[in-house]
C-alpha atoms as a PDB file:
ATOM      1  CA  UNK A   1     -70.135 -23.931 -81.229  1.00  0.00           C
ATOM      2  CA  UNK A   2     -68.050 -20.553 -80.823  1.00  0.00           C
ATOM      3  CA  UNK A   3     -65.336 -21.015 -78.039  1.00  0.00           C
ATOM      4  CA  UNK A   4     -65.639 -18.397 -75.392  1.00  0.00           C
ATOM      5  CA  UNK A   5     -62.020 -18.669 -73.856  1.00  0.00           C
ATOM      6  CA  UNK A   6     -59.391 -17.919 -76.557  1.00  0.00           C
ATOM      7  CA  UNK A   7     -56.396 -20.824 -75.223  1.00  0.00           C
ATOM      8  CA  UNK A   8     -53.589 -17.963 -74.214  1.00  0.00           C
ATOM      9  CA  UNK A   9     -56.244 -16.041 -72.027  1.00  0.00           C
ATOM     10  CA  UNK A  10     -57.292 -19.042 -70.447  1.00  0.00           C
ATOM     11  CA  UNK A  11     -53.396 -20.532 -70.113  1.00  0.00           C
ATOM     12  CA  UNK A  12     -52.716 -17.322 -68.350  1.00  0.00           C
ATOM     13  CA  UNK A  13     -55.290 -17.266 -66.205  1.00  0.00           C
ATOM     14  CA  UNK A  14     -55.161 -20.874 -65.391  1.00  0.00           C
ATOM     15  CA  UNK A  15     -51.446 -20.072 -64.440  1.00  0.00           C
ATOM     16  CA  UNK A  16     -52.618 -17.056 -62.053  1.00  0.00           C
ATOM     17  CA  UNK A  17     -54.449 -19.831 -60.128  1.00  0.00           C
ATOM     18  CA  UNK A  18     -51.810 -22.231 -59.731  1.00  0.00           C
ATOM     19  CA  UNK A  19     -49.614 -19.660 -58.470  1.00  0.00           C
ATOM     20  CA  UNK A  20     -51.745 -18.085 -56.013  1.00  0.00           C
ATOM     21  CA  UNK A  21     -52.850 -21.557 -54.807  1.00  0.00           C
ATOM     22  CA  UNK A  22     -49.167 -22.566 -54.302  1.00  0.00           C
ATOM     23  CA  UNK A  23     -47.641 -19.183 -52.653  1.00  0.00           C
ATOM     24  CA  UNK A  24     -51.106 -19.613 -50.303  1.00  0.00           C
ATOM     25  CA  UNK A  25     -50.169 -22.554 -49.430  1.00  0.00           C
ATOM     26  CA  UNK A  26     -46.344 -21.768 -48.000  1.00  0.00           C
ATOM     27  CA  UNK A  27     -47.499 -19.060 -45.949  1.00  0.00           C
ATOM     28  CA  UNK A  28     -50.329 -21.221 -44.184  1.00  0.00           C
ATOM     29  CA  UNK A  29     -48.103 -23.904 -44.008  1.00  0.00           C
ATOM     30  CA  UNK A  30     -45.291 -22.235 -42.618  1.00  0.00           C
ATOM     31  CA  UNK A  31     -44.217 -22.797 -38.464  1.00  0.00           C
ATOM     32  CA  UNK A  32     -42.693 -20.304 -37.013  1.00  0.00           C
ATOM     33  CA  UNK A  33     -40.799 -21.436 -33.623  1.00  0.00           C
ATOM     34  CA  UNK A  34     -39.633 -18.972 -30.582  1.00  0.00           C
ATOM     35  CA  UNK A  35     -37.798 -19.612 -27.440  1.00  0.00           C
ATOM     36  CA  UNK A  36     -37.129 -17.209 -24.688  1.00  0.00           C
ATOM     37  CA  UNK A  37     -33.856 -16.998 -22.436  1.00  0.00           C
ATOM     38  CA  UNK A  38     -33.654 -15.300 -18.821  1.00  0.00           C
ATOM     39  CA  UNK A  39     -31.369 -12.607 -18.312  1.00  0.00           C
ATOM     40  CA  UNK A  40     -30.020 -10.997 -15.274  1.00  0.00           C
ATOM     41  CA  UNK A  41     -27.521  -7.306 -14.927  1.00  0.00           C
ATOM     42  CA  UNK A  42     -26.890  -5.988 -11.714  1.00  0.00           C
ATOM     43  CA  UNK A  43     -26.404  -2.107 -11.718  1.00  0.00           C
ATOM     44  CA  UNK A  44     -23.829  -1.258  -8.765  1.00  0.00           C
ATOM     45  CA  UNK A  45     -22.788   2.270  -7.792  1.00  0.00           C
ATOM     46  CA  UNK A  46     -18.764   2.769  -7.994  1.00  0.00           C
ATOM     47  CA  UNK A  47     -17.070   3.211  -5.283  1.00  0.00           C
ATOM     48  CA  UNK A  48     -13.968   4.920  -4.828  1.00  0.00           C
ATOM     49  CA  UNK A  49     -11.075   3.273  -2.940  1.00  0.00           C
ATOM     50  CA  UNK A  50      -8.458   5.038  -0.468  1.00  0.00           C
ATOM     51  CA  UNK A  51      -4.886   2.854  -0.441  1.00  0.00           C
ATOM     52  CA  UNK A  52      -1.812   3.684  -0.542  1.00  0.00           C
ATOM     53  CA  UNK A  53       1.681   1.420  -0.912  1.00  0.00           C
ATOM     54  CA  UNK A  54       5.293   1.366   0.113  1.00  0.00           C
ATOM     55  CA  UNK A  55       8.391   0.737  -2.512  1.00  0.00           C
ATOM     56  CA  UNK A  56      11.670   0.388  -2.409  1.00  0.00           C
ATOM     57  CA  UNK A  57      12.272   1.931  -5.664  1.00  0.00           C
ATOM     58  CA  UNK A  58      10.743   5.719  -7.473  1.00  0.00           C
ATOM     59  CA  UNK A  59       9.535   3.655 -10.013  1.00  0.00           C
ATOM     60  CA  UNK A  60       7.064   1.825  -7.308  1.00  0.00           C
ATOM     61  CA  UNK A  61       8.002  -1.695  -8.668  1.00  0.00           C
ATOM     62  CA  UNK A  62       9.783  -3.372  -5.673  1.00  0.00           C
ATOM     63  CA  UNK A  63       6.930  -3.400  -2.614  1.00  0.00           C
ATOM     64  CA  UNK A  64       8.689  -2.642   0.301  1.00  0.00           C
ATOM     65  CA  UNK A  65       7.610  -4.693   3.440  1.00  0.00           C
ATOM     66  CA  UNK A  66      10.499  -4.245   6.051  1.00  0.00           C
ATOM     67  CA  UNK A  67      13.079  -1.715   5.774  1.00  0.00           C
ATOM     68  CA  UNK A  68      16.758  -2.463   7.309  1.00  0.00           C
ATOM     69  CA  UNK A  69      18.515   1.127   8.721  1.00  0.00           C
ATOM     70  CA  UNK A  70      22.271   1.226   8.991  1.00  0.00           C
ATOM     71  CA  UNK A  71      24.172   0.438  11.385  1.00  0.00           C
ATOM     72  CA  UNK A  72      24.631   3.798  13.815  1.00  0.00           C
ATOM     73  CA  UNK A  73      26.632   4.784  16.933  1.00  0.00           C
ATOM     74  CA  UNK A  74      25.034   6.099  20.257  1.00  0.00           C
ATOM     75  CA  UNK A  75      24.568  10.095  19.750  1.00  0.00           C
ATOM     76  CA  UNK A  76      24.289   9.735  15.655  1.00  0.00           C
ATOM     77  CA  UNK A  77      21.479   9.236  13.145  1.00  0.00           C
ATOM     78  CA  UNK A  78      20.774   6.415  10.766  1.00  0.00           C
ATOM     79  CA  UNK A  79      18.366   6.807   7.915  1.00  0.00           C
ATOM     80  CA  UNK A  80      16.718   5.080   4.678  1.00  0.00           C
ATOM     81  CA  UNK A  81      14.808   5.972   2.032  1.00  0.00           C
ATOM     82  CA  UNK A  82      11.462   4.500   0.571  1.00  0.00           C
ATOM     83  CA  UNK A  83       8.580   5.676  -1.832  1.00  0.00           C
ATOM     84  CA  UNK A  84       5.048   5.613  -1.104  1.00  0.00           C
ATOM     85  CA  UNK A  85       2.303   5.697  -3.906  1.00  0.00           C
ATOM     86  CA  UNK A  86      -0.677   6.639  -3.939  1.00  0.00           C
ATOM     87  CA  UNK A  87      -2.659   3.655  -5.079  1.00  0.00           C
ATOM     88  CA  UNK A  88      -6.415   4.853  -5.232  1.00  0.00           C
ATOM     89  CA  UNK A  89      -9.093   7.276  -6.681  1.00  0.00           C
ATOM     90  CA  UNK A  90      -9.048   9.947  -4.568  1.00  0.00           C
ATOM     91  CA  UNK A  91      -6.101  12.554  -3.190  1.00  0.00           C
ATOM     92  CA  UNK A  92      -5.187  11.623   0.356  1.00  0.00           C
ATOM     93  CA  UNK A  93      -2.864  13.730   2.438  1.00  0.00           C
ATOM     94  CA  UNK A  94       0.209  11.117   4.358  1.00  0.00           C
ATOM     95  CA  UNK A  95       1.628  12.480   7.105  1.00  0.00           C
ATOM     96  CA  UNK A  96       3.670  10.350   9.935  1.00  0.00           C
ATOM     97  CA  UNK A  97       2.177   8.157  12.706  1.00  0.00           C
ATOM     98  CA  UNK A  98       2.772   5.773  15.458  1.00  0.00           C
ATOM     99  CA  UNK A  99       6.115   3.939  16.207  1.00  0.00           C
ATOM    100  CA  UNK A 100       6.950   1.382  19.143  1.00  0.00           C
ATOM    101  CA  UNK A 101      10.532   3.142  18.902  1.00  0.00           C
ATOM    102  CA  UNK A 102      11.381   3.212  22.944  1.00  0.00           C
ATOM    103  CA  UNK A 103      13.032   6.587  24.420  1.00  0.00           C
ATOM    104  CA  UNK A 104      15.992   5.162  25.560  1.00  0.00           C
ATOM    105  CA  UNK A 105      16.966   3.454  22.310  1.00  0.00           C
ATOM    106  CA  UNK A 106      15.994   6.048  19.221  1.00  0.00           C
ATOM    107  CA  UNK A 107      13.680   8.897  18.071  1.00  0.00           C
ATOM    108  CA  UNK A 108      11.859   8.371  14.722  1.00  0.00           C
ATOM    109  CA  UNK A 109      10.918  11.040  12.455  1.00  0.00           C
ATOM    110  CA  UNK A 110       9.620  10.542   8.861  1.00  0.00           C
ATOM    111  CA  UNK A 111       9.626  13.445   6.146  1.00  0.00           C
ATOM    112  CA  UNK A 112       7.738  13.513   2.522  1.00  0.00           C
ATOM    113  CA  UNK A 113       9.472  14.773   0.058  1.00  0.00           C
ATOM    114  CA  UNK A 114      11.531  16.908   2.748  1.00  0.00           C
ATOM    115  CA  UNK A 115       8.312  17.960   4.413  1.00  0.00           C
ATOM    116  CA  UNK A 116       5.783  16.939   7.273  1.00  0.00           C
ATOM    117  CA  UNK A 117       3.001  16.311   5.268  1.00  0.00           C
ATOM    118  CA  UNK A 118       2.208  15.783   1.445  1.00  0.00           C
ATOM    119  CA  UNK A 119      -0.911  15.233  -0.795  1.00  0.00           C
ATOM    120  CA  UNK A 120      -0.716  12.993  -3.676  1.00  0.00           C
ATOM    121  CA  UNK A 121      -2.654  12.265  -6.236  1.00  0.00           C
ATOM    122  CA  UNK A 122      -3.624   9.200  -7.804  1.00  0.00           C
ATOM    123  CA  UNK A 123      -0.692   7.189  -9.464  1.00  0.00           C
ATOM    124  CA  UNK A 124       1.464   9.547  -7.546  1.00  0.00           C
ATOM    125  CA  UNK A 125       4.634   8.999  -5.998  1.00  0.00           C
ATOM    126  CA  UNK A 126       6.722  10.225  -3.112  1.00  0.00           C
ATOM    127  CA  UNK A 127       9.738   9.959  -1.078  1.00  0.00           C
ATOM    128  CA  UNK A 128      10.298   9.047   2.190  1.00  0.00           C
ATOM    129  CA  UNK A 129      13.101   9.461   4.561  1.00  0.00           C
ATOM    130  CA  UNK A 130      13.188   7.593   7.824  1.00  0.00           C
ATOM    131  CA  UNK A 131      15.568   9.259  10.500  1.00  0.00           C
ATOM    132  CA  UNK A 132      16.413   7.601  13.339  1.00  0.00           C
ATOM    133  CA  UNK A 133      18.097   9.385  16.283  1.00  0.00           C
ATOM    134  CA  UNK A 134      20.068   7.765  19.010  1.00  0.00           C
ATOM    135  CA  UNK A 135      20.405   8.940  21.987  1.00  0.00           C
ATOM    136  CA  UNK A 136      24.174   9.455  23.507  1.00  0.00           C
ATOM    137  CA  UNK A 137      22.756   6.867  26.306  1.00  0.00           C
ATOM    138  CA  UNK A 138      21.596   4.034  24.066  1.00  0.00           C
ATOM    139  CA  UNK A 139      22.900   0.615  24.655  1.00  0.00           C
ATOM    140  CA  UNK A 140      24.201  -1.504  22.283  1.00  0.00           C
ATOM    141  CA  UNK A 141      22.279  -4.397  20.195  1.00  0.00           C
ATOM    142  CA  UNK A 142      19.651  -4.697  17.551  1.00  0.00           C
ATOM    143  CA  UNK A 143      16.225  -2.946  17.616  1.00  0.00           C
ATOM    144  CA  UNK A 144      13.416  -3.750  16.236  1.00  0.00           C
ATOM    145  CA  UNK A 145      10.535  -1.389  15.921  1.00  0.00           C
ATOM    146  CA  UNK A 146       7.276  -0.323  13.311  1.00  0.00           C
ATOM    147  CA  UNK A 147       6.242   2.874  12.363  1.00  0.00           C
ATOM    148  CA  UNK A 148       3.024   3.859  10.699  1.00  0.00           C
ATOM    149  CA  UNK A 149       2.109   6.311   7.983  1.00  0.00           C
ATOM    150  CA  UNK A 150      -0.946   7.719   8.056  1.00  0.00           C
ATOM    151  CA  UNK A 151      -3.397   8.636   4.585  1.00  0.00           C
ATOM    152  CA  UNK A 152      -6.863  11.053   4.939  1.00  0.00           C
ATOM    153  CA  UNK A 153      -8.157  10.927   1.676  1.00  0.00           C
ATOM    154  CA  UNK A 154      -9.524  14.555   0.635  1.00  0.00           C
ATOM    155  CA  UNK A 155     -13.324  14.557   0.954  1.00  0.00           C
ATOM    156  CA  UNK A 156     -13.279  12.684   4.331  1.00  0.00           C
ATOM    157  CA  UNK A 157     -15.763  14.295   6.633  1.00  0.00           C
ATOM    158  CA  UNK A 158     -14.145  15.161   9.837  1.00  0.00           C
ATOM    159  CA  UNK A 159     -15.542  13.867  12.627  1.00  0.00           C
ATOM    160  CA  UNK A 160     -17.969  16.233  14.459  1.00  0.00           C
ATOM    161  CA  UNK A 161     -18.143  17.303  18.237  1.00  0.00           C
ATOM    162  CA  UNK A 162     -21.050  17.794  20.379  1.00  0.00           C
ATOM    163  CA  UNK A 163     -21.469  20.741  21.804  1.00  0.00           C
ATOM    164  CA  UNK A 164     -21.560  20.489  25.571  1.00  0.00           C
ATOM    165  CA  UNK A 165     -24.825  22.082  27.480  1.00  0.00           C
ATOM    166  CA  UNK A 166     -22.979  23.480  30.143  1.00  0.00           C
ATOM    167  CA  UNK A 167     -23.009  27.089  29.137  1.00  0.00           C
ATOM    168  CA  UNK A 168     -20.004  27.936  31.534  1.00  0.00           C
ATOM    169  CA  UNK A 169     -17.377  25.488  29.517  1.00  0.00           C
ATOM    170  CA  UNK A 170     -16.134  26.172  26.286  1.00  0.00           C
ATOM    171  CA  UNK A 171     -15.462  23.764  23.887  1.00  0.00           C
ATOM    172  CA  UNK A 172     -12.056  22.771  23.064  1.00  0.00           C
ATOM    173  CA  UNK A 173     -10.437  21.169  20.410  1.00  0.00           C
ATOM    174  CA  UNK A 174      -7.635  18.331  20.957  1.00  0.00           C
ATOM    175  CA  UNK A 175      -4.394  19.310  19.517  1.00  0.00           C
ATOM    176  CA  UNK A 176      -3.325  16.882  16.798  1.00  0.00           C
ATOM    177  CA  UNK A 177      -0.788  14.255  16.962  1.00  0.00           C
ATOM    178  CA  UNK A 178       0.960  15.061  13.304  1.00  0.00           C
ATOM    179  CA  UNK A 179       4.424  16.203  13.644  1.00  0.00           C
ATOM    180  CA  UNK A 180       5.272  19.509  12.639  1.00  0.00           C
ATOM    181  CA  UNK A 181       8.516  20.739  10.137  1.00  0.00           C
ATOM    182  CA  UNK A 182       9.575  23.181  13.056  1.00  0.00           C
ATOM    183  CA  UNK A 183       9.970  19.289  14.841  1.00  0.00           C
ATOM    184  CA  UNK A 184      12.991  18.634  12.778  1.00  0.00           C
ATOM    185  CA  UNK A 185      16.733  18.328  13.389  1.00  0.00           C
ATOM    186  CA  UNK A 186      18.693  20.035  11.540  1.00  0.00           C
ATOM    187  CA  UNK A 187      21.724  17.719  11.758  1.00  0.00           C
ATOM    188  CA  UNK A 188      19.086  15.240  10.397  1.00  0.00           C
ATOM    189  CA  UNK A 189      18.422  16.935   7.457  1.00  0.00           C
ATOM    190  CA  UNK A 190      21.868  18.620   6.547  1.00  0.00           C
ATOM    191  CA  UNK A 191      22.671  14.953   6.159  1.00  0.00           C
ATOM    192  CA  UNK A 192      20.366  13.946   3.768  1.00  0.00           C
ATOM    193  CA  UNK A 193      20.152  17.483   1.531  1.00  0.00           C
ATOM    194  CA  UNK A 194      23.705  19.088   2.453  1.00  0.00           C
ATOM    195  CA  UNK A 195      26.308  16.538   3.235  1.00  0.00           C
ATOM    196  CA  UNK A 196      27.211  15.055  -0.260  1.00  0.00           C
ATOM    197  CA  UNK A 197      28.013  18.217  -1.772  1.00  0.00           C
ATOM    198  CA  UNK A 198      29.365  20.030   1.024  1.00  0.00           C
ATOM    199  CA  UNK A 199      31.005  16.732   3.183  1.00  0.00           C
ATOM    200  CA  UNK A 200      30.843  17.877   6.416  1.00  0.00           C
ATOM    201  CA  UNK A 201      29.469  21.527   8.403  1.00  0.00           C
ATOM    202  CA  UNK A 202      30.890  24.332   6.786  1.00  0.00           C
ATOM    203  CA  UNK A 203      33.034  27.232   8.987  1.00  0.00           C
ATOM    204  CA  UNK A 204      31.381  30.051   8.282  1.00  0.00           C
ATOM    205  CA  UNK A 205      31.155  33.866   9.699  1.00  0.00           C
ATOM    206  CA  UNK A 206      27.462  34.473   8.816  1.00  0.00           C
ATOM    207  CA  UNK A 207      24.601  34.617  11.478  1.00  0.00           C
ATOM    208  CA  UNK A 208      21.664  32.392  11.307  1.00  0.00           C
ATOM    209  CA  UNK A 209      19.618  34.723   9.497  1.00  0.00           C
ATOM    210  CA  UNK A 210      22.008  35.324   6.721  1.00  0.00           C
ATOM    211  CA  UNK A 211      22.675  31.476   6.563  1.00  0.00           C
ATOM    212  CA  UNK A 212      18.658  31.149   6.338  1.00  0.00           C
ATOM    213  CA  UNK A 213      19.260  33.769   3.082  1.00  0.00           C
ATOM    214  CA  UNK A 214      21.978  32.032   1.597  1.00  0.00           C
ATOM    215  CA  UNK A 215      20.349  28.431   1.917  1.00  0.00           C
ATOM    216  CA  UNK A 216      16.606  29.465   0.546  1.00  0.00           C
ATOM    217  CA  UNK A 217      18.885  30.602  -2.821  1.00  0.00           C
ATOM    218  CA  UNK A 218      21.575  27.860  -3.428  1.00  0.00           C
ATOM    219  CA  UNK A 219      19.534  24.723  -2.454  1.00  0.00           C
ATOM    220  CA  UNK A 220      20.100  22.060  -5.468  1.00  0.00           C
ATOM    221  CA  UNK A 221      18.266  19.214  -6.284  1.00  0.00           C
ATOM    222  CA  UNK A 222      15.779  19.451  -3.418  1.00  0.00           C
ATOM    223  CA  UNK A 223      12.882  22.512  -2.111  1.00  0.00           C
ATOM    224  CA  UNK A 224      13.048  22.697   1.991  1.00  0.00           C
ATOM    225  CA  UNK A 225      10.516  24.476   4.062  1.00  0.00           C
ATOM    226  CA  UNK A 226      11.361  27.548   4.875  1.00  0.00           C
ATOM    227  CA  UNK A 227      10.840  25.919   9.026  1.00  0.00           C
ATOM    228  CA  UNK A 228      13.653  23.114   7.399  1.00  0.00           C
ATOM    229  CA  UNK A 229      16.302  25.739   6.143  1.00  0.00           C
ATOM    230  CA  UNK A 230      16.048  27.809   9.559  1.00  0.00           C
ATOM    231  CA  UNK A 231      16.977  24.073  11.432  1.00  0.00           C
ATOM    232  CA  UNK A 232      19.809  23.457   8.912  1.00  0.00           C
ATOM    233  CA  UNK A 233      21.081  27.379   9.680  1.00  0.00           C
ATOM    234  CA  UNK A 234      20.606  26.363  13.300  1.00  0.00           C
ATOM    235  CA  UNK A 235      22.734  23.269  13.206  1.00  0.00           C
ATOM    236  CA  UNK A 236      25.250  25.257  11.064  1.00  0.00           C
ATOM    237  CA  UNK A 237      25.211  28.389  13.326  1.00  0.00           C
ATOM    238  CA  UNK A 238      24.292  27.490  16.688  1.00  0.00           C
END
């Protein structure tokens, strides 16, 4: 009897078999296991922050949280520096507020960087100068007193009026309470800007406006208002 398989074909084929039968049988066997986790993201709009800080030092290192003036006589002026930085997102515009200073024992003014008012950036820092006035009158002994700064952030919507429906009275406007450079004594600031290098008033022939000409173009080390240089050639020159 004639085979009909020659022994490699059938080998090989056998082979094919065994081989299919086997992979076959790892892929139906196979388990596949899956777990699922809960997740939770909340999405929050950013919000930008309006603060601002007082130091003792330019750097803004040393927080400042009480300031101690020096000692002054009746009739003079005591002062002290500090720095304020601006520590939000947004510009804001300081300018001076409230103080419990009474009458009869001081006047208070506060300058920024020599002026009334100042804008500062964020991260930005600038200097303040406390003056304190004392009246001639002024008893002796320690006072204690606060002062406030005030901060509008740029972008603040001003608060709005109502018009009134009286058609006979027109609306009016309240003047505001921020003190103005024009405010300023001059004694007050030729003693901060003008008294180291010059150690006392000057004698001196020229009138107040020429004095307002010479100060405007020798001023070192500091930029005054134009409203601060005509006080310091009033002080000078009365």
């Amino acid at each position: 009897m004639k085979r009909i398989f020659k022994r490699p074909m059938f080998l090989a084929i056998m082979a094919f078999v065994i081989i299919s039968l086997l992979t076959g049988g790892i892929a139906f066997g196979a388990v596949v296991i899956t777990k699922s986790m809960n997740a939770t993201v909340n999405i929050v709009q950013e919000v930008e922050q309006d603060s601002f800080e007082f130091y003792r030092d330019a750097a803004a290192t040393q927080v400042a949280a009480t300031i101690v003036l020096p000692d002054v006589a009746p009739g003079q002026t005591s002062d002290v520096t500090l720095y304020v930085k601006n520590t939000g997102t947004r510009d804001i515009l300081l300018s001076q507020g409230a103080s419990n200073v009474q009458a009869s024992r001081g006047s208070l003014t506060l300058t920024f960087d020599g002026q009334a008012q100042r804008t500062l950036a964020p991260a930005q820092v600038a200097r303040v100068d406390v003056f304190l006035s004392v009246p001639e009158t002024a008893s002796e002994g320690q006072v204690n007193f606060s002062f406030s700064v005030n901060g509008a952030a740029s972008g603040t919507a001003s608060p709005t009026t109502t018009p009134t429906t009286n058609p006979t009275t027109t609306p009016t406007t309240s003047p505001t309470t921020t003190p103005t450079v024009t405010a300023l004594n001059g004694q007050q600031i030729f003693n901060t800007y003008c008294y180291s290098c010059h150690g006392g008033v000057p004698s001196t022939s020229r009138t107040q406006a020429q004095l307002v000409s010479f100060i405007s173009g020798h001023q070192t080390g500091s930029t005054l208002t134009s409203a601060a240089v005509t006080a310091v050639a009033t002080y000078i020159r009365p």
